[in-house]
Protein backbone atom coordinates (compact mmCIF):
# COMPACT_ATOMS: atom_id res chain seq x y z
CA UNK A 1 0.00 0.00 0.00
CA UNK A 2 1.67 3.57 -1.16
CA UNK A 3 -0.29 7.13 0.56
CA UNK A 4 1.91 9.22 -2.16
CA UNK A 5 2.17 7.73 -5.57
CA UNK A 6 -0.91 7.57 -8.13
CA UNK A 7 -0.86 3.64 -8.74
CA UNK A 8 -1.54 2.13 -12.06
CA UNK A 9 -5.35 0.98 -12.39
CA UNK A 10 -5.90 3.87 -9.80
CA UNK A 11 -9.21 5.92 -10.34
CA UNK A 12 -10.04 9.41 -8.17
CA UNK A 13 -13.52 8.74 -6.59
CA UNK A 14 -13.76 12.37 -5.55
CA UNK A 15 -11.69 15.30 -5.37
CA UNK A 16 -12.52 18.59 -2.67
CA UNK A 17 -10.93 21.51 -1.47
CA UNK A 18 -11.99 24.04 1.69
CA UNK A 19 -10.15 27.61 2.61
CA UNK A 20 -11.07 29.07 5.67
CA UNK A 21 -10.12 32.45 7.48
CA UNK A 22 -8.48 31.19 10.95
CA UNK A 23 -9.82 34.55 12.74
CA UNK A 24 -13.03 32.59 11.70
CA UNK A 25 -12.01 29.48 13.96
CA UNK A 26 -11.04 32.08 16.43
CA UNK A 27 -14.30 33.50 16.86
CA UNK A 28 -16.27 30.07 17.16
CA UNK A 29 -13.97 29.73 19.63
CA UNK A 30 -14.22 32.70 21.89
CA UNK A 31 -17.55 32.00 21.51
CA UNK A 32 -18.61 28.73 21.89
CA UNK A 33 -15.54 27.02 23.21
CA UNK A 34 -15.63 23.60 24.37
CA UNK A 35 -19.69 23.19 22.84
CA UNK A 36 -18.17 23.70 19.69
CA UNK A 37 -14.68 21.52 19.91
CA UNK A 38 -16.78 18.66 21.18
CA UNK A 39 -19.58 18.69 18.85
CA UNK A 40 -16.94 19.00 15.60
CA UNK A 41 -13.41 17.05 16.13
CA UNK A 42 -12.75 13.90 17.19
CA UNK A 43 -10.76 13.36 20.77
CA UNK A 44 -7.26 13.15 18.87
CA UNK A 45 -7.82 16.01 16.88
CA UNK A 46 -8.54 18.20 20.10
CA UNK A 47 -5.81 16.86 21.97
CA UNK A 48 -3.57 17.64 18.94
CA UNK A 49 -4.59 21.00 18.17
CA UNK A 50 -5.19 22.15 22.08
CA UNK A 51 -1.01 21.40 22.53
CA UNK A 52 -0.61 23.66 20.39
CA UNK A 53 -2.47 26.60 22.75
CA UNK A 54 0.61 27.62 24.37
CA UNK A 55 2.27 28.40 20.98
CA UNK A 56 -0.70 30.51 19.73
CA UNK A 57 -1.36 27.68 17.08
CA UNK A 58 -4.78 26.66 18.46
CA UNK A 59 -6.92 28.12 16.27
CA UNK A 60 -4.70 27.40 13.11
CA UNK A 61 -4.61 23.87 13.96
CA UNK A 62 -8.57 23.32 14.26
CA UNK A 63 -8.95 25.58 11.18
CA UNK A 64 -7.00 23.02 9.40
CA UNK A 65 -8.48 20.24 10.62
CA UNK A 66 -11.89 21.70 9.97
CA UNK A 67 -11.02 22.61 5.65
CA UNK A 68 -10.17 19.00 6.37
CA UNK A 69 -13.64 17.95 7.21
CA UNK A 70 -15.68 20.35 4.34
CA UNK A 71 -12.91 19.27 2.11
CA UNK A 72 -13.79 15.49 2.96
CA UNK A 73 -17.94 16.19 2.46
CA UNK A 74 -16.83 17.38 -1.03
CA UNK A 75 -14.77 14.97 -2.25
CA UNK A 76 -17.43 12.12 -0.66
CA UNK A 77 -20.13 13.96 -2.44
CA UNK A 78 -22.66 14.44 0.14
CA UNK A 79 -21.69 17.81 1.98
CA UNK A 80 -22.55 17.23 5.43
CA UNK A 81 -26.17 15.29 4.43
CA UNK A 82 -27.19 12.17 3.81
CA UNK A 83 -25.78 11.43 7.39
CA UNK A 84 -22.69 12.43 7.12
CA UNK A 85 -21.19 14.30 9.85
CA UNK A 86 -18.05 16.56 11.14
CA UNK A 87 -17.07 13.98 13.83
CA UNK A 88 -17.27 11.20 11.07
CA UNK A 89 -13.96 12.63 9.65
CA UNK A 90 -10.87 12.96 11.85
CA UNK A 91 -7.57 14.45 10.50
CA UNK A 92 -4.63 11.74 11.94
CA UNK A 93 -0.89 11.30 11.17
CA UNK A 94 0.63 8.40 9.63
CA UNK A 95 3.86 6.87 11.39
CA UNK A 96 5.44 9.15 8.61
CA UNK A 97 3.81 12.26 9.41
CA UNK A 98 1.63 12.67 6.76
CA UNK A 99 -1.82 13.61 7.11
CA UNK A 100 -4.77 11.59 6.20
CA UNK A 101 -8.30 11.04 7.25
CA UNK A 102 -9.95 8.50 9.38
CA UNK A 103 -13.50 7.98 8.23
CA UNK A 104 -16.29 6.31 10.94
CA UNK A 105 -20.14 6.77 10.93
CA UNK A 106 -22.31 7.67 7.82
CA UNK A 107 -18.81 9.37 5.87
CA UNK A 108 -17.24 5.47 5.99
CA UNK A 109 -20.18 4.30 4.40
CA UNK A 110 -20.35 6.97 1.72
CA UNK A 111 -16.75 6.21 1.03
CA UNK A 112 -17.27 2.16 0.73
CA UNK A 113 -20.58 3.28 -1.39
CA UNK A 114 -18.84 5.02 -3.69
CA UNK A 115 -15.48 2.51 -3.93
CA UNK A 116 -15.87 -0.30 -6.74
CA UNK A 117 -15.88 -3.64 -6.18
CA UNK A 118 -12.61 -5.03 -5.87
CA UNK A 119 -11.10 -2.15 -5.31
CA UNK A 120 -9.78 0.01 -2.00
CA UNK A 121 -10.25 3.58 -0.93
CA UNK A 122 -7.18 6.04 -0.10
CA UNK A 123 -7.61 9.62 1.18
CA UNK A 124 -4.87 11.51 0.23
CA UNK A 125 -4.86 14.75 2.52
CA UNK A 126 -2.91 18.18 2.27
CA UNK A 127 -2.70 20.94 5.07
CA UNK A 128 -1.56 24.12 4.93
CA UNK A 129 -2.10 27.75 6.58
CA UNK A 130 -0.67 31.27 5.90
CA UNK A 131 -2.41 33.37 8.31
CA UNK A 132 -5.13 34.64 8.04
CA UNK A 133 -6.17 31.66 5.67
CA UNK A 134 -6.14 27.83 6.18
CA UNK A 135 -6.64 24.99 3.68
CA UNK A 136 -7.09 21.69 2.82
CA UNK A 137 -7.17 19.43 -0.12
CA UNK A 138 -8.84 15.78 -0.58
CA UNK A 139 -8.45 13.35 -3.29
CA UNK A 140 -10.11 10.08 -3.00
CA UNK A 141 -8.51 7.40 -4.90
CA UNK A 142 -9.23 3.94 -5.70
CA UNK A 143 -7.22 1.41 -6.66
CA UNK A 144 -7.00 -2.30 -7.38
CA UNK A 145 -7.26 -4.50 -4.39
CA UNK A 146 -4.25 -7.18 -3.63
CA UNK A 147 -5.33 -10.61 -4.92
CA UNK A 148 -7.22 -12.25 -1.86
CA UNK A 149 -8.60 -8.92 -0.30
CA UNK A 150 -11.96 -8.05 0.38
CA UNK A 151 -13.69 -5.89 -2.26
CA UNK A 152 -14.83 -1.94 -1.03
CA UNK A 153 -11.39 -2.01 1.12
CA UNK A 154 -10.34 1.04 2.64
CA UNK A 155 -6.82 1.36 3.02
């Protein structure tokens, strides 16, 4: 299994993009606070982004992680409908670093929905913020499925 190259036979499911003002993230913040974290990212994505308080990175970090989400709901199709929801998408690391997505709920069935048979789902993920923006970009790829694995993997 390869999270960077394009593989041969691979097809792009979906592709989405979300830019978001931090000061945005900021605000929801200020005024919501801990409603809002709980009710959007998942429990590693808050105790990811709230290390980074101390550093003034706080708000950057969610702001990612939330053009993350929207970015997600794009490339799946749905938006946040057809029960698809914010906490059904959480921004984690690979042992490399790398970002990529961890789909649960009504998003992981959206995503094995949409992957052919004999096939398996990747979510290639890029973050990135120059203040005041954040972004992130999702492309859902497909590609063949290692003889003797089950068909609408996700890798």
């Amino acid at each position: 299994m390869s999270f960077g190259a394009f593989q041969p036979g691979s097809v792009i499911l979906g592709i989405g993009n979300d830019l978001i003002d931090i000061t945005r993230i900021e605000k929801t913040l200020a005024r919501f606070g801990q409603r809002f974290v709980e009710r959007v990212f998942t429990d590693i994505e808050q105790a990811r982004s709230d290390r980074r308080a101390k550093s003034n990175g706080r708000a950057a970090s969610y702001a990612k992680r939330y053009a993350a989400k929207e970015a997600c709901s794009k490339a799946l199709g749905t938006g946040f409908r057809q029960g698809v929801f914010h906490k059904d998408m959480g921004v984690i690391n690979l042992p490399s670093g790398q970002p990529t997505l961890c789909l649960t709920g009504g998003a992981l069935e959206r995503l094995r929905a949409m992957t052919p048979p004999g096939m398996v789902a990747q979510i290639h993920l890029t973050l990135t913020d120059e203040p005041p923006m954040a972004e992130a970009f999702v492309i859902i790829t497909a590609t063949p499925a290692p003889a003797g694995d089950a068909a609408n993997g996700i890798a």
